[in-house]
Protein backbone atom coordinates (compact mmCIF):
# COMPACT_ATOMS: atom_id res chain seq x y z
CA UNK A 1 47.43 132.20 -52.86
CA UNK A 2 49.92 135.56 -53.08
CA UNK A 3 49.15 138.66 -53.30
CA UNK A 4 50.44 142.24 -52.87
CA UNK A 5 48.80 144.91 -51.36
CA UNK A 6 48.81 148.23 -49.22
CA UNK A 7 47.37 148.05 -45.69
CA UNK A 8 47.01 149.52 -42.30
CA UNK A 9 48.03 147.09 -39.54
CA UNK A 10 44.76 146.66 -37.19
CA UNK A 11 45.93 144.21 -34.54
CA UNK A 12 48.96 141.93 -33.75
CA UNK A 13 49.50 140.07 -30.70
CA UNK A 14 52.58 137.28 -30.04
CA UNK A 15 52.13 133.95 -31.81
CA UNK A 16 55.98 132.67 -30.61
CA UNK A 17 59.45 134.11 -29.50
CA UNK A 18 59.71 135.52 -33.16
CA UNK A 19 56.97 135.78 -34.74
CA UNK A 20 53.00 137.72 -34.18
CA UNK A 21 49.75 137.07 -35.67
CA UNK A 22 48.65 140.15 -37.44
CA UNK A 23 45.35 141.44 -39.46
CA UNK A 24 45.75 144.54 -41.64
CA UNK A 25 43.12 145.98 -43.48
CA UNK A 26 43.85 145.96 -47.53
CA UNK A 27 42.68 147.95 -49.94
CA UNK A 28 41.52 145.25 -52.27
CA UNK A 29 41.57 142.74 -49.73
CA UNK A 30 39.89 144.17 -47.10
CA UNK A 31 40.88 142.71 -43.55
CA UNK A 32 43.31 139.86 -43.94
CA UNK A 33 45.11 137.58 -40.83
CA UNK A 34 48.07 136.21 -41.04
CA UNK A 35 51.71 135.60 -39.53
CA UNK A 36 54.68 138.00 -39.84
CA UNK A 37 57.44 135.63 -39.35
CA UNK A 38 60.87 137.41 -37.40
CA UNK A 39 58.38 140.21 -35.84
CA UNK A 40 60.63 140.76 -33.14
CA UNK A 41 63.90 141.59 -34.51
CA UNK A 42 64.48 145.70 -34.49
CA UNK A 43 64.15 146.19 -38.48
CA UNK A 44 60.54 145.26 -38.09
CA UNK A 45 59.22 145.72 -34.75
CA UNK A 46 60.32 149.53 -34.06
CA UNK A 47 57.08 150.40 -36.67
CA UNK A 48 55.25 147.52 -36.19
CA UNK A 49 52.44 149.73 -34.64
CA UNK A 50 48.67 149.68 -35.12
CA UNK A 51 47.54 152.60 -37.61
CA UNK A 52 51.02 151.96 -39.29
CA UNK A 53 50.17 151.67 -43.28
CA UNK A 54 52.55 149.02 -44.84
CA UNK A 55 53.23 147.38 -48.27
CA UNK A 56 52.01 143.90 -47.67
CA UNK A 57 53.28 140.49 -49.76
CA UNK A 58 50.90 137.66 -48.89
CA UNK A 59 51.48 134.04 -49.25
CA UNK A 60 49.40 130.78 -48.45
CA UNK A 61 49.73 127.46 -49.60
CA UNK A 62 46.06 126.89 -49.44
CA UNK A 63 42.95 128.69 -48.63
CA UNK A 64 42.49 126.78 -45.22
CA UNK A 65 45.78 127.64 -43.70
CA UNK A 66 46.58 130.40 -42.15
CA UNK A 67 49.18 132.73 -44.73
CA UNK A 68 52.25 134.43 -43.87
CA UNK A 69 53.04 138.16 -44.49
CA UNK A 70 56.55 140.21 -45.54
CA UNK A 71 55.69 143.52 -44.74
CA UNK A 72 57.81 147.10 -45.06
CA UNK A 73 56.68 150.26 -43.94
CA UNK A 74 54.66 152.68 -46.54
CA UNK A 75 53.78 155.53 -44.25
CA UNK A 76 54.22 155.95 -40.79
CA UNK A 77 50.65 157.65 -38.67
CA UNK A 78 50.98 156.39 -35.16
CA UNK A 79 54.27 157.48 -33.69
CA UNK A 80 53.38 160.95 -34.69
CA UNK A 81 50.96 161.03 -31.68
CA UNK A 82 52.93 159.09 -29.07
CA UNK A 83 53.39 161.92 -26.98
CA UNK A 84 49.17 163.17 -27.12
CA UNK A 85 47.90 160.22 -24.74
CA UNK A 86 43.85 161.06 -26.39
CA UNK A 87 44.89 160.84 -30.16
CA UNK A 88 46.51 158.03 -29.68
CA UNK A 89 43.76 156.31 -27.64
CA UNK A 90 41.39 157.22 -30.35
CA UNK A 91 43.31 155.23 -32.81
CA UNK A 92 44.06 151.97 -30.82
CA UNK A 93 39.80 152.31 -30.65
CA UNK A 94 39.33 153.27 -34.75
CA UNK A 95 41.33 150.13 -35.73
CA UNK A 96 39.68 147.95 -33.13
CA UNK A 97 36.53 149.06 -34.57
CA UNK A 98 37.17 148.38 -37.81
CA UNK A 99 38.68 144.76 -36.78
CA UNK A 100 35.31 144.33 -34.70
CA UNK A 101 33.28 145.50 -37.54
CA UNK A 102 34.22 144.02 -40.72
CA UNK A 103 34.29 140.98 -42.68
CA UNK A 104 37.49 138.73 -43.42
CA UNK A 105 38.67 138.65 -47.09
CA UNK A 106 35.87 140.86 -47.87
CA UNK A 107 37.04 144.15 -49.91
CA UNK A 108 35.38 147.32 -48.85
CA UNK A 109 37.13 150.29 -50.45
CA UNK A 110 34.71 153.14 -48.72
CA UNK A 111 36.13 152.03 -45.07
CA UNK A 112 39.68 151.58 -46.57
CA UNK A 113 39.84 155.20 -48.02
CA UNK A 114 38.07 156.13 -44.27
CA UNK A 115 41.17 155.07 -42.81
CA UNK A 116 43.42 157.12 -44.80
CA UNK A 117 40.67 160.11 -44.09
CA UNK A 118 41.05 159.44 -39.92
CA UNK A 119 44.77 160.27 -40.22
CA UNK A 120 44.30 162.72 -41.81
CA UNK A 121 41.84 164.76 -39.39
CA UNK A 122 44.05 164.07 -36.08
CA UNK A 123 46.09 166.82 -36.96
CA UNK A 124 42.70 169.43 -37.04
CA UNK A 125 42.26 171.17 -34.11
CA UNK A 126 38.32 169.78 -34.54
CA UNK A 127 39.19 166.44 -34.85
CA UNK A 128 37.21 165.28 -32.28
CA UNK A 129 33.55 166.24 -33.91
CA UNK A 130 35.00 165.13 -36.97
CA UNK A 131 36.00 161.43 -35.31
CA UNK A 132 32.39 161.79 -34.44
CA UNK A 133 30.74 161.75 -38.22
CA UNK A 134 33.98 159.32 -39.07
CA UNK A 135 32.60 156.53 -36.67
CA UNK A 136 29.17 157.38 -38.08
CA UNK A 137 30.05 156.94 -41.71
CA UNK A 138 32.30 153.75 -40.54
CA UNK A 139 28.97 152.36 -39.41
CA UNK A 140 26.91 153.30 -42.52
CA UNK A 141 29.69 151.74 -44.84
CA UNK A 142 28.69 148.43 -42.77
CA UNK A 143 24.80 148.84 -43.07
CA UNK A 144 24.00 150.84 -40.45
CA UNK A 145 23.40 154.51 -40.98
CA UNK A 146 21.15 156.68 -39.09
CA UNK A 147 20.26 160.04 -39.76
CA UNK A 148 19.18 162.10 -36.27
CA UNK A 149 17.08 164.26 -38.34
CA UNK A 150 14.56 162.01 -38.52
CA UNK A 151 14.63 161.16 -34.58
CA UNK A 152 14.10 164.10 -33.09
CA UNK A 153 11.74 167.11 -32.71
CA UNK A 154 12.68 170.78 -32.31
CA UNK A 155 12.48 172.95 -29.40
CA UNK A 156 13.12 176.64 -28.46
CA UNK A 157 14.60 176.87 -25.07
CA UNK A 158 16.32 180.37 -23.96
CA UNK A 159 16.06 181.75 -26.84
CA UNK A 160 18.15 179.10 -28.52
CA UNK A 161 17.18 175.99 -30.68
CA UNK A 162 17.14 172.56 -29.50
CA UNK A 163 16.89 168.97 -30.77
CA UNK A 164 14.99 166.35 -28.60
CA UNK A 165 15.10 162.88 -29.62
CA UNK A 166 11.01 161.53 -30.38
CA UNK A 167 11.28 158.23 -27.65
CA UNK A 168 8.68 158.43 -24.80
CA UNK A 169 10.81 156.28 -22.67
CA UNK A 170 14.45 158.61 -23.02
CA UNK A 171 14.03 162.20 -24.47
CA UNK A 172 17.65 162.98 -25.34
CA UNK A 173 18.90 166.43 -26.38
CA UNK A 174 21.00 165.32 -29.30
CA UNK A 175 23.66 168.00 -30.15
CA UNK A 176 23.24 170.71 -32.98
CA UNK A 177 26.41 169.38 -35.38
CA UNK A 178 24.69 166.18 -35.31
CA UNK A 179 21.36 167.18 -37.19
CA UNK A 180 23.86 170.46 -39.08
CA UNK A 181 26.75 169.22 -40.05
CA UNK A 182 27.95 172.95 -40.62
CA UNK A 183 27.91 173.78 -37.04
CA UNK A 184 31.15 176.05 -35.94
CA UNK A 185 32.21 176.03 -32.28
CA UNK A 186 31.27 172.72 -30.94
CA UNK A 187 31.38 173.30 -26.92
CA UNK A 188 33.16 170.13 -24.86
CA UNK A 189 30.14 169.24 -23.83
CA UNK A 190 28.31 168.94 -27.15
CA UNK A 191 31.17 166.56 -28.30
CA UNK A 192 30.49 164.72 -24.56
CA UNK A 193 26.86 164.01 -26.04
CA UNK A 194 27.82 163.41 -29.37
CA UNK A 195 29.79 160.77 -28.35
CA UNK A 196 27.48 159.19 -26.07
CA UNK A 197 24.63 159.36 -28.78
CA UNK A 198 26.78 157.34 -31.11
CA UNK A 199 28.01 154.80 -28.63
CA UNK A 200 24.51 154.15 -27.76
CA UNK A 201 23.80 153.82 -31.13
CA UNK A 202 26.81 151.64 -31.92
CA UNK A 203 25.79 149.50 -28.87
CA UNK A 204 22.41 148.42 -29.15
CA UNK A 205 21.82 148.84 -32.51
CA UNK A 206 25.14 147.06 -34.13
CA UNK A 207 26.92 145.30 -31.17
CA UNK A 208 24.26 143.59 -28.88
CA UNK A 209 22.37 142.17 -32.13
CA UNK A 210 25.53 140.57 -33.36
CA UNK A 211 26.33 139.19 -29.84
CA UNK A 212 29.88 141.67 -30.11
CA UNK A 213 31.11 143.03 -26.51
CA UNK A 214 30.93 146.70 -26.43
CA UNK A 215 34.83 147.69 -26.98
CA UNK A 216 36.86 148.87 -23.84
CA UNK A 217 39.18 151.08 -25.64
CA UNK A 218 35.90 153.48 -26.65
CA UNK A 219 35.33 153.67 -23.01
CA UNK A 220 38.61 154.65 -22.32
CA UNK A 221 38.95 157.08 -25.34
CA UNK A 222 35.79 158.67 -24.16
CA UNK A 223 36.92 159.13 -20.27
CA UNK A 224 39.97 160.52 -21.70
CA UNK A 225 37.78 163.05 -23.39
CA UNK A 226 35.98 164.22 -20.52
């Protein structure tokens, strides 16, 4: 099987002295493994970087063994945040969630054009709420969308209004910009909550059912955060 294709690189991780196992995820391809043969030599591994978007040849003898990539760089995203240590921890989490989250060989153009949305929003000075409702609509692009509004009860409390999720066991305030998305002036600890909402969510709703660890590099983006 060969194929060409444009991806972002979502993992790699050493297979031998020269080469790495990689999975990208394809715009008509969706996530794809394979092995990127003379990895370590300096024309390929100075932007072999997850969040990298590359021009992708593919080639397998056979469905049931494993294919080999030639790869060249089509636009470069991740060394522009080397230097901003939460940016760039939010994108070694985005692409492990989308490696966690999605289906080999199985084309899903919605999360695809997400990924070209994410770098895209880094640069914003609100990119953090808007990571927020990007993790969200990653999840509803897999089956799982949620919308608060239906969760949650309203409340006046000095003078201002308030959102209370409905469970008798845990009444959580869930954050304004999560039930109006046209919310200005997020406060750090509305994002805080926000992101802790959604976690929760992700967790028990989409990890623990499919028997999928809950990801370290969210915890660490989120400590980062606070």
């Amino acid at each position: 099987m060969n194929w060409q294709d444009k991806g972002y690189l979502i993992s790699h991780n050493k297979y031998n002295e020269n080469s790495s196992i990689a999975e990208f995820y394809t715009e008509n391809y969706g996530k794809t493994s394979g092995i990127i043969f003379g990895s370590s030599s300096k024309k390929i591994k100075n932007y072999l970087l997850i969040g990298n978007k590359f021009h992708i040849n593919y080639n397998s003898k056979n469905e049931t063994r494993v294919g080999n990539f030639k790869i060249e760089i089509e636009k470069i995203n991740t060394p522009y945040f080397m230097d901003n240590e939460k940016k760039l921890s939010c994108i070694i989490y985005a692409m492990n969630l989308i490696k966690l989250l999605t289906v080999e060989n199985q084309k899903n153009k919605n999360i695809y054009d997400q990924l070209i949305d994410f770098f895209k929003f880094l640069t914003d000075d609100i990119w953090i709420k808007k990571f927020i409702y990007w993790e969200l609509e990653i999840l509803k692009n897999i089956g799982y969308d949620i919308n608060f509004e239906d969760y949650v009860s309203t409340k006046i409390i000095n003078g201002s209004e308030v959102y209370i999720s409905n469970s008798s066991f845990n009444k959580k305030i869930v954050p304004n910009f999560l039930i109006k998305k046209n919310s200005l002036n997020v406060k750090k600890d509305e994002l805080l909550l926000g992101l802790n909402l959604v976690g929760d969510y992700l967790d028990k709703t989409v990890l623990k059912p499919n028997n999928i660890n809950f990801p370290i590099s969210r915890k660490k983006f989120v400590n980062l955060v606070i």
